[in-house]
C-alpha atoms as a PDB file:
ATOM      1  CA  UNK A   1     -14.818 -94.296 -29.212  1.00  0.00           C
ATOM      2  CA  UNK A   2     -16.087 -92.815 -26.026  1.00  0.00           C
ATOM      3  CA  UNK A   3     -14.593 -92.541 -22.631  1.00  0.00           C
ATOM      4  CA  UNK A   4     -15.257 -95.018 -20.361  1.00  0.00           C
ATOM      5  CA  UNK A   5     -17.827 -94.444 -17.805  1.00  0.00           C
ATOM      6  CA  UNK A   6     -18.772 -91.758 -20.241  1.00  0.00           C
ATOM      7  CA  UNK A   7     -22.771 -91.414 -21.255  1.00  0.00           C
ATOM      8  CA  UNK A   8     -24.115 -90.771 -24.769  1.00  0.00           C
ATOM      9  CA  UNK A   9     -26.416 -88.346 -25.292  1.00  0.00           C
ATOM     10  CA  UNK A  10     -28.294 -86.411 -28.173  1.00  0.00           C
ATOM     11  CA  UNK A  11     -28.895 -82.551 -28.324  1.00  0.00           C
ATOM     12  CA  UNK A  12     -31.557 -80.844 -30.646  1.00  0.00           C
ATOM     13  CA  UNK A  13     -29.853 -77.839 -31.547  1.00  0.00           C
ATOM     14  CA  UNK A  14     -32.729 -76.747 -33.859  1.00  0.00           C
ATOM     15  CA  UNK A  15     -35.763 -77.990 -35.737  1.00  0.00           C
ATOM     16  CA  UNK A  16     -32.890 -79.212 -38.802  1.00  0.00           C
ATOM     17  CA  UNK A  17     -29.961 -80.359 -36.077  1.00  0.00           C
ATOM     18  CA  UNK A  18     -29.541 -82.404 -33.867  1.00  0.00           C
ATOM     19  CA  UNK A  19     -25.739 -83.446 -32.066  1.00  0.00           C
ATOM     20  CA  UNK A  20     -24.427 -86.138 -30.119  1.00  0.00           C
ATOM     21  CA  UNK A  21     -22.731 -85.478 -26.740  1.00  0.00           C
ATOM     22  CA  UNK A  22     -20.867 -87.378 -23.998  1.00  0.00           C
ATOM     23  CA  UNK A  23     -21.306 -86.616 -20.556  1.00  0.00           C
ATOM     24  CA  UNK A  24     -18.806 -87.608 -17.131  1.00  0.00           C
ATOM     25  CA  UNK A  25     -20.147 -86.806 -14.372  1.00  0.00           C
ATOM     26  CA  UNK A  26     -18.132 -88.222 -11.354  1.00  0.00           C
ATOM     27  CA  UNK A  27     -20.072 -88.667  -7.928  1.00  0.00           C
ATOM     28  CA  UNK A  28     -20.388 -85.536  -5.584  1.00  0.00           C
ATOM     29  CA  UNK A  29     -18.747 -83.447  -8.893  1.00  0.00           C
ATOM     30  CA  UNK A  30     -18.294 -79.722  -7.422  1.00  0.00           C
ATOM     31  CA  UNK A  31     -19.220 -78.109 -11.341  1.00  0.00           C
ATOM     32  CA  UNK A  32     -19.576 -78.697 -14.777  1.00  0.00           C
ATOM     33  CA  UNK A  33     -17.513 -78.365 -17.906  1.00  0.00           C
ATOM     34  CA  UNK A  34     -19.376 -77.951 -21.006  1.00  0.00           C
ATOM     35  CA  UNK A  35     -16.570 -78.606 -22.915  1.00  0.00           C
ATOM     36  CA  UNK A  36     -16.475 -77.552 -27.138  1.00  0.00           C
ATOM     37  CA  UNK A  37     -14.130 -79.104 -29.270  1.00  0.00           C
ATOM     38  CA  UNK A  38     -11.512 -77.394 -31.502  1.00  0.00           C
ATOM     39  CA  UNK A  39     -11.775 -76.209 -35.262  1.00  0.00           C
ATOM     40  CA  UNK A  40     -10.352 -79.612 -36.596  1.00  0.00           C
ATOM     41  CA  UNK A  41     -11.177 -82.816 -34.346  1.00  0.00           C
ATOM     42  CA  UNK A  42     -14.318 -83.430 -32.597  1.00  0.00           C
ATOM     43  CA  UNK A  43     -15.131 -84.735 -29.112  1.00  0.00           C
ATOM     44  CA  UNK A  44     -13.993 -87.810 -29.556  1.00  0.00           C
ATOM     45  CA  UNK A  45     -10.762 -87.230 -30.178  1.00  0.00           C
ATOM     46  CA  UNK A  46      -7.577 -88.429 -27.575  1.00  0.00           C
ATOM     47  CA  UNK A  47      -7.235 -85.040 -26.501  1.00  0.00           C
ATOM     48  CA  UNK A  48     -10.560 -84.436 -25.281  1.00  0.00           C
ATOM     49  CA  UNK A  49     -11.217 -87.326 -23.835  1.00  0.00           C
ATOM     50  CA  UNK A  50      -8.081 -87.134 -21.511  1.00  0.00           C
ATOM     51  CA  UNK A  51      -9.306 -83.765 -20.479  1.00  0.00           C
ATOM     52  CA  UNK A  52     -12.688 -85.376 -19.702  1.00  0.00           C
ATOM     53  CA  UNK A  53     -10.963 -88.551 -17.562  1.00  0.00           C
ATOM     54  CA  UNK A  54      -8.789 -86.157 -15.783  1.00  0.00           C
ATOM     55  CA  UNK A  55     -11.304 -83.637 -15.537  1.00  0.00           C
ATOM     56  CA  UNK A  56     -13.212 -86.386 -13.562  1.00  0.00           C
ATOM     57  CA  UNK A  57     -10.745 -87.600 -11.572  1.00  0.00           C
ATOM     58  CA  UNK A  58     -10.274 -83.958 -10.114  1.00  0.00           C
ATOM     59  CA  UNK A  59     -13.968 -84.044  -9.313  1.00  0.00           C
ATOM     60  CA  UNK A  60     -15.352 -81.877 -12.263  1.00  0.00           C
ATOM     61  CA  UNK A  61     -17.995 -83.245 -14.291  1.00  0.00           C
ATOM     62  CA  UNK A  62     -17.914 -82.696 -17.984  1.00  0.00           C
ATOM     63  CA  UNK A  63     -20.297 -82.505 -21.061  1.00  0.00           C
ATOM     64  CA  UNK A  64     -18.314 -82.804 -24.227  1.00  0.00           C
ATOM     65  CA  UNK A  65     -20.533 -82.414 -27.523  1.00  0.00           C
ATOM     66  CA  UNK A  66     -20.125 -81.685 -31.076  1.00  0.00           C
ATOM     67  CA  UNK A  67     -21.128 -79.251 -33.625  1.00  0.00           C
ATOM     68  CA  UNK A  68     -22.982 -79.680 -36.482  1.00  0.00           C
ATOM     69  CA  UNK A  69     -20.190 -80.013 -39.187  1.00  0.00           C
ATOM     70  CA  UNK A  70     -18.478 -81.981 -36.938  1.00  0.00           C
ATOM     71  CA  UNK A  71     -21.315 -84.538 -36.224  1.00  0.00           C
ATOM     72  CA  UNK A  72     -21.929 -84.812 -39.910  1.00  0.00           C
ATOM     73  CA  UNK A  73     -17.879 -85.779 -41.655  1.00  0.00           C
ATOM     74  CA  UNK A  74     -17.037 -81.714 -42.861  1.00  0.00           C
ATOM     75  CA  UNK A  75     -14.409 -79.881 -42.305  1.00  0.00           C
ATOM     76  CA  UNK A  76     -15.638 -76.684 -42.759  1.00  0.00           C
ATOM     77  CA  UNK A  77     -17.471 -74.859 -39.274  1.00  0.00           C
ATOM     78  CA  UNK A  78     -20.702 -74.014 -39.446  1.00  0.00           C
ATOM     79  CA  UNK A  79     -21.610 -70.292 -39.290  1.00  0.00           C
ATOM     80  CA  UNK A  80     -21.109 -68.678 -36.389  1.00  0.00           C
ATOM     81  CA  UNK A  81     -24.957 -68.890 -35.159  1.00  0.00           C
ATOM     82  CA  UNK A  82     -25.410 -72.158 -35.537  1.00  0.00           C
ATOM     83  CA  UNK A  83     -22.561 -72.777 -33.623  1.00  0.00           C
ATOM     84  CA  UNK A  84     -24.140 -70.248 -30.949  1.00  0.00           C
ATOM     85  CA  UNK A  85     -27.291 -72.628 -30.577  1.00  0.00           C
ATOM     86  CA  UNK A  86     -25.421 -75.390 -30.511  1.00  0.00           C
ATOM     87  CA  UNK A  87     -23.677 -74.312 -27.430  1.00  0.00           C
ATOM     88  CA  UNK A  88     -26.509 -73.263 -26.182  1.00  0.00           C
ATOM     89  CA  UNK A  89     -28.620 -76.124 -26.458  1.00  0.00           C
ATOM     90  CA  UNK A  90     -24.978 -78.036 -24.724  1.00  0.00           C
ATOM     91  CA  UNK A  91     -25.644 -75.369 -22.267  1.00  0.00           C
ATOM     92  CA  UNK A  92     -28.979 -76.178 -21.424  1.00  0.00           C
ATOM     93  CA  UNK A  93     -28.617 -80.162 -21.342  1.00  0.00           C
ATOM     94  CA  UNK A  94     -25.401 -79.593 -19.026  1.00  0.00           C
ATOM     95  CA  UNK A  95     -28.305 -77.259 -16.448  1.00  0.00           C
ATOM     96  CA  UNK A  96     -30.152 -80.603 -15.894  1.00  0.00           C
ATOM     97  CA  UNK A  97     -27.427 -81.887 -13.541  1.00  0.00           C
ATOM     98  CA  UNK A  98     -28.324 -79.385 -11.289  1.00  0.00           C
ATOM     99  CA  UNK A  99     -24.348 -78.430 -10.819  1.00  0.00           C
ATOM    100  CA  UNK A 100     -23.021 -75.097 -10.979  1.00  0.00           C
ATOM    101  CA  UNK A 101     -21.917 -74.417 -14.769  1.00  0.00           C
ATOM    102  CA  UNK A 102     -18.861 -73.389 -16.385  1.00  0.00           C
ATOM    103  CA  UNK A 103     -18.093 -73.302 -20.139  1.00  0.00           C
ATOM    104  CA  UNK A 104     -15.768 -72.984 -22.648  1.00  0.00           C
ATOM    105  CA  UNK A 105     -12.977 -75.390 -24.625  1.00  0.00           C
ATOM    106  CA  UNK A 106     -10.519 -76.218 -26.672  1.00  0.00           C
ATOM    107  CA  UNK A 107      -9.863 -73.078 -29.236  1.00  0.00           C
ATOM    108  CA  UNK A 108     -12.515 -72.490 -31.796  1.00  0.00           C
ATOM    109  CA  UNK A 109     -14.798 -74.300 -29.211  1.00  0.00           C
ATOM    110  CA  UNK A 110     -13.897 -71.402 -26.862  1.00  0.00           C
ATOM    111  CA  UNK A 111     -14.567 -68.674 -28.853  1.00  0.00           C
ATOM    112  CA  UNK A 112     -18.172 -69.636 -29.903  1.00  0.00           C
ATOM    113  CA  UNK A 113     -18.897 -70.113 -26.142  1.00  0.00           C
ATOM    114  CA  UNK A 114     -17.538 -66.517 -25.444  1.00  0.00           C
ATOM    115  CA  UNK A 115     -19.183 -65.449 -28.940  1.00  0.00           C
ATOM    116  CA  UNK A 116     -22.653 -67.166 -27.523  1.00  0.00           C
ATOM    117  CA  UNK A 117     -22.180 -65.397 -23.928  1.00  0.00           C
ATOM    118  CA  UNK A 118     -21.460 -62.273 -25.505  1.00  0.00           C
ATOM    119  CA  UNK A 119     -24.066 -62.043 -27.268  1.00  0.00           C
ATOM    120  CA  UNK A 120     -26.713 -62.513 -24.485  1.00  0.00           C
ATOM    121  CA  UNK A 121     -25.673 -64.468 -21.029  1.00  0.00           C
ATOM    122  CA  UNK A 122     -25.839 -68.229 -20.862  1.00  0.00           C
ATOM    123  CA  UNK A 123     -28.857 -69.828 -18.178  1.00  0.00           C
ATOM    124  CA  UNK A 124     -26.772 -71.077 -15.393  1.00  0.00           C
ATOM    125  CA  UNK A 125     -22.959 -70.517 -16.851  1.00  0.00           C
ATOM    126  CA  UNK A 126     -21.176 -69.166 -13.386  1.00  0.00           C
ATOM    127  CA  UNK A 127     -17.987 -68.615 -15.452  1.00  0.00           C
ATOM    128  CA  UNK A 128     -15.750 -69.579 -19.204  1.00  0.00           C
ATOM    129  CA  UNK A 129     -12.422 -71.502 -19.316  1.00  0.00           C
ATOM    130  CA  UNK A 130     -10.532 -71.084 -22.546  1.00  0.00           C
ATOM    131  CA  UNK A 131      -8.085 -74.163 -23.307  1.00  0.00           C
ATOM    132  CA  UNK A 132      -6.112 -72.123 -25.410  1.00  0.00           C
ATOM    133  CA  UNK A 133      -7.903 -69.091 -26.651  1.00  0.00           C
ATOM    134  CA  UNK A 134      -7.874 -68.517 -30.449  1.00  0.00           C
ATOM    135  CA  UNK A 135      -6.659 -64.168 -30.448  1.00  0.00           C
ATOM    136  CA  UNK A 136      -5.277 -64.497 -34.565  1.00  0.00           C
ATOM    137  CA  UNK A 137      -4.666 -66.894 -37.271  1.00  0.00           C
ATOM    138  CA  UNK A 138      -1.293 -68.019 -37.103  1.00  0.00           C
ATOM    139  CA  UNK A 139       1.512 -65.575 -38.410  1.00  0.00           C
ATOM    140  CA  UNK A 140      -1.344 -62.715 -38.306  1.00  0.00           C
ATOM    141  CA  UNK A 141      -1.553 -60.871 -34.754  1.00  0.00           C
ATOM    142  CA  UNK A 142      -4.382 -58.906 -33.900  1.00  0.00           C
ATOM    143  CA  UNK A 143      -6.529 -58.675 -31.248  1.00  0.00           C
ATOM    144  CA  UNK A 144      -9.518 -57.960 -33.471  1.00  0.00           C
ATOM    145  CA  UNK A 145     -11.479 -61.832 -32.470  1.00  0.00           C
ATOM    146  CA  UNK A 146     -11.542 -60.344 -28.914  1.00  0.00           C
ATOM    147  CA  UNK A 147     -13.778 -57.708 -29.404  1.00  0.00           C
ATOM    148  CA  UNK A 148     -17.091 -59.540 -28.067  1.00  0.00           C
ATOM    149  CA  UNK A 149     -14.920 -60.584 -24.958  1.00  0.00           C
ATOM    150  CA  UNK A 150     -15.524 -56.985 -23.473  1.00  0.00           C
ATOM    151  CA  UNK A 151     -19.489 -58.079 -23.624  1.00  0.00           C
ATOM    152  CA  UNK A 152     -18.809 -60.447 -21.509  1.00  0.00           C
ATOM    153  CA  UNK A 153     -19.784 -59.907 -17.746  1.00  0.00           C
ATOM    154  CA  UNK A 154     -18.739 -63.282 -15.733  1.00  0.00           C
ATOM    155  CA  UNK A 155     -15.223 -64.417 -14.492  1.00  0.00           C
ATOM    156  CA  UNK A 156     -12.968 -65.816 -17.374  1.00  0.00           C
ATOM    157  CA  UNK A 157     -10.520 -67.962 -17.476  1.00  0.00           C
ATOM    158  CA  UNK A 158      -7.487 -68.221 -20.215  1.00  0.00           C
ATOM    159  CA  UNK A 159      -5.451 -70.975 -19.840  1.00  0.00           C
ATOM    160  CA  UNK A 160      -2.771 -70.327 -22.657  1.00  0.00           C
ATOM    161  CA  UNK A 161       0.824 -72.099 -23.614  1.00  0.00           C
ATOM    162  CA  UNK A 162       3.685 -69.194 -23.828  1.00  0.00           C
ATOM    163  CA  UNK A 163       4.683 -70.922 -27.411  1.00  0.00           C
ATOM    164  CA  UNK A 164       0.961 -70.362 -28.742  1.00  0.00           C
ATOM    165  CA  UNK A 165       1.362 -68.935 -32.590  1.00  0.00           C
ATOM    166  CA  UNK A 166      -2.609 -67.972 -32.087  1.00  0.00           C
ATOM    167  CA  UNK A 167      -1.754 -65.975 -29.383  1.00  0.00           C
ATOM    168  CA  UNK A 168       1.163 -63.707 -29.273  1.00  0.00           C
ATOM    169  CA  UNK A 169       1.497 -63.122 -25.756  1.00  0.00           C
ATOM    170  CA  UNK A 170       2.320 -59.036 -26.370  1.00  0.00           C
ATOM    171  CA  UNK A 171      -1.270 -59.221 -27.764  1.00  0.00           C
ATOM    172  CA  UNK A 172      -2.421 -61.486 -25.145  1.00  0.00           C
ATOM    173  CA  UNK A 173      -1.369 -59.878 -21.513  1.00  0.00           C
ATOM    174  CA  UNK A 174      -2.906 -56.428 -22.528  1.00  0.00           C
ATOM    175  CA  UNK A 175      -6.224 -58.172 -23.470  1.00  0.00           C
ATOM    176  CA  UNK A 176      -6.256 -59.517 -19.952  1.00  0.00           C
ATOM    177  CA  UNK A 177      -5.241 -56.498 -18.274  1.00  0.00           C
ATOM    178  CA  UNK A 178      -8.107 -54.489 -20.242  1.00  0.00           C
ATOM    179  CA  UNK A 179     -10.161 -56.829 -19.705  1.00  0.00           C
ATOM    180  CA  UNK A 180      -9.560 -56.430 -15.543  1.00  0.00           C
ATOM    181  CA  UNK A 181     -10.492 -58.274 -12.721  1.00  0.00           C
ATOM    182  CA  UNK A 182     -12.900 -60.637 -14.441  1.00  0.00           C
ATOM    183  CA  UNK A 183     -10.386 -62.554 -16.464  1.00  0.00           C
ATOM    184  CA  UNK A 184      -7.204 -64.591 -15.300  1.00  0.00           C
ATOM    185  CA  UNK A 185      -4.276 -65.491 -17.293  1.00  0.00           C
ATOM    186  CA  UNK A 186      -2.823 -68.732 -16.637  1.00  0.00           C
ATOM    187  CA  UNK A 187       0.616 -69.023 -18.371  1.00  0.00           C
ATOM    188  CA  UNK A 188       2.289 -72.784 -19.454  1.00  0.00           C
ATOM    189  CA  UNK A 189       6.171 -72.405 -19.609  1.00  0.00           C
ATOM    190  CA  UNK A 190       7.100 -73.740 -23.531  1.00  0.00           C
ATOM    191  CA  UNK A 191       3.834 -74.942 -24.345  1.00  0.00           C
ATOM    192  CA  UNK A 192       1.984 -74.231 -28.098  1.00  0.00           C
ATOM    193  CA  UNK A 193      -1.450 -74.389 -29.077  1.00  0.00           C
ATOM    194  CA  UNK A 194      -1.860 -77.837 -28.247  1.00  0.00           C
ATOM    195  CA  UNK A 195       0.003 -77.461 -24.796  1.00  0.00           C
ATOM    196  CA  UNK A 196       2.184 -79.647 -26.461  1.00  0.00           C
ATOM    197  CA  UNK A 197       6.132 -78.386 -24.995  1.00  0.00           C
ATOM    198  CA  UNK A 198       9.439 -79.710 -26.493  1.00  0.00           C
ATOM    199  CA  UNK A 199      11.430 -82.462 -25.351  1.00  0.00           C
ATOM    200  CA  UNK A 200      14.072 -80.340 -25.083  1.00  0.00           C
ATOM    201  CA  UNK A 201      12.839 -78.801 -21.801  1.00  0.00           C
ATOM    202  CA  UNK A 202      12.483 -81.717 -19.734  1.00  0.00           C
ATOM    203  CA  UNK A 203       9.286 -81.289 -19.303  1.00  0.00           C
ATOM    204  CA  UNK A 204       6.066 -84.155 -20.561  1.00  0.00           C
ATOM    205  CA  UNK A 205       2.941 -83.019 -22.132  1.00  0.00           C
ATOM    206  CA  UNK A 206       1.171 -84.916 -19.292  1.00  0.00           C
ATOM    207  CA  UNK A 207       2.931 -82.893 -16.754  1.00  0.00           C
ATOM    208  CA  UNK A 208       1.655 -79.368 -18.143  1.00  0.00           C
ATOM    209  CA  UNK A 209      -1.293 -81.093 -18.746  1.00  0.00           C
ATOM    210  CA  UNK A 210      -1.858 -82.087 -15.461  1.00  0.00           C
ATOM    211  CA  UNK A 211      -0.926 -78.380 -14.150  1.00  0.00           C
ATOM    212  CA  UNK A 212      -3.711 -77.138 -16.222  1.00  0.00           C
ATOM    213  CA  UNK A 213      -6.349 -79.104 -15.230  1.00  0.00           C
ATOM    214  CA  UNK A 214      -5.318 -77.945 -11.687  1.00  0.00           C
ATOM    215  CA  UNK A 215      -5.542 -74.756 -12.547  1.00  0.00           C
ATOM    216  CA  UNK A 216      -9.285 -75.284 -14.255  1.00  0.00           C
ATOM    217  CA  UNK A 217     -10.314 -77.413 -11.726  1.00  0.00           C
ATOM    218  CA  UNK A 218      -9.452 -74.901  -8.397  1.00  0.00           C
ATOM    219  CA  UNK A 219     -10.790 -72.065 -10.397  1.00  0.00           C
ATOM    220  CA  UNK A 220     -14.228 -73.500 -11.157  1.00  0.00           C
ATOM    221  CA  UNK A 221     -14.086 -74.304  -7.398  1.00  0.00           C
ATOM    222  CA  UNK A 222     -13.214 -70.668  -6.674  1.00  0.00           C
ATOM    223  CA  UNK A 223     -16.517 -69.390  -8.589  1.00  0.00           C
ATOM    224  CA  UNK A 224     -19.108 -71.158  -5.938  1.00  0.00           C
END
């Protein structure tokens, strides 16, 4: 179901695809998100639709779409260009608002945006947020997924949990540094993949949540 206050749209990714999307867009928003979904729920899912609400409620407008194997039931992604012209074509529908751009998501999202920008620059994007950045399968480290991210010329953004098994932070903080002054780290105390931390910390999901969408929201701000 989709967000309230939240408007349905419909991308043509190509002449054989064609996506749905949902689009926030608060009054007097200061940017937009063009927000990808993860590997294994789409945008409709709880998670993404809290980011969107609270996205919104920080004054950041947000286009949330799907890709292709998403919008049609599978499980398994599409290939990596399709998923580049999907973002795109997000991209392109998100340029219409006539705010400044940033984009990115949750995981796999993420790294097709980056992939996409990468491989030649994105009309409009000012800069990419990663909600949890996707370095290595679990239980594999490597660095070898961030190869493309050294092709990439505007300000990123990784907002990463210090619990992440996709992102071993020994791998992680030298990436960054490499990287240099175009790409921030943002670290969440306890927090995995999901930015999901352990009740044994005293700390709510909501609360690092909320912290993180802080940290998106001043740092789109910071790009104007």
């Amino acid at each position: 179901m989709a967000s309230p206050g939240a408007k349905k749209l419909a991308l043509a990714v190509d002449g054989g695809h064609q996506v749905s999307a949902l689009l926030i867009a608060p009054p007097g928003a200061d940017a937009c998100y063009v927000l990808a979904h993860g590997a294994g729920v789409g945008m409709t899912h709880a998670s993404m639709e809290t980011v969107a609400v609270e996205l919104a409620a920080r004054g950041i407008a947000t286009l949330r779409y799907q890709f292709p194997y998403m919008e049609q039931g599978s499980k398994r992604p599409d290939p990596p260009a399709l998923c580049h012209a999907t973002v795109r074509a997000a991209v392109a529908k998100a340029g219409e608002l006539a705010l400044p751009l940033i984009a990115g998501g949750r995981s796999f999202g993420g790294r097709m945006t980056s992939q996409a920008q990468a491989g030649s620059p994105l009309p409009g994007v000012d800069g990419l947020a990663f909600l949890g950045f996707p370095l290595h399968p679990a239980g594999k480290p490597s660095d070898e997924r961030a190869k493309h991210l050294f092709d990439v010329a505007i300000p990123m953004l990784f907002l990463q949990g210090t619990r992440d098994a996709l992102a071993e932070l020994s791998l992680l903080r030298p990436l960054v540094q490499r990287l240099g002054p175009r790409a921030t780290l943002t670290l969440f105390e306890d927090a995995d993949h999901s930015f999901h931390v352990p009740a044994k910390t005293g700390r709510k999901d909501a609360e690092v949540r909320g912290e993180m969408l802080d940290a998106l929201a001043a740092w789109a701000r910071s790009l104007r």
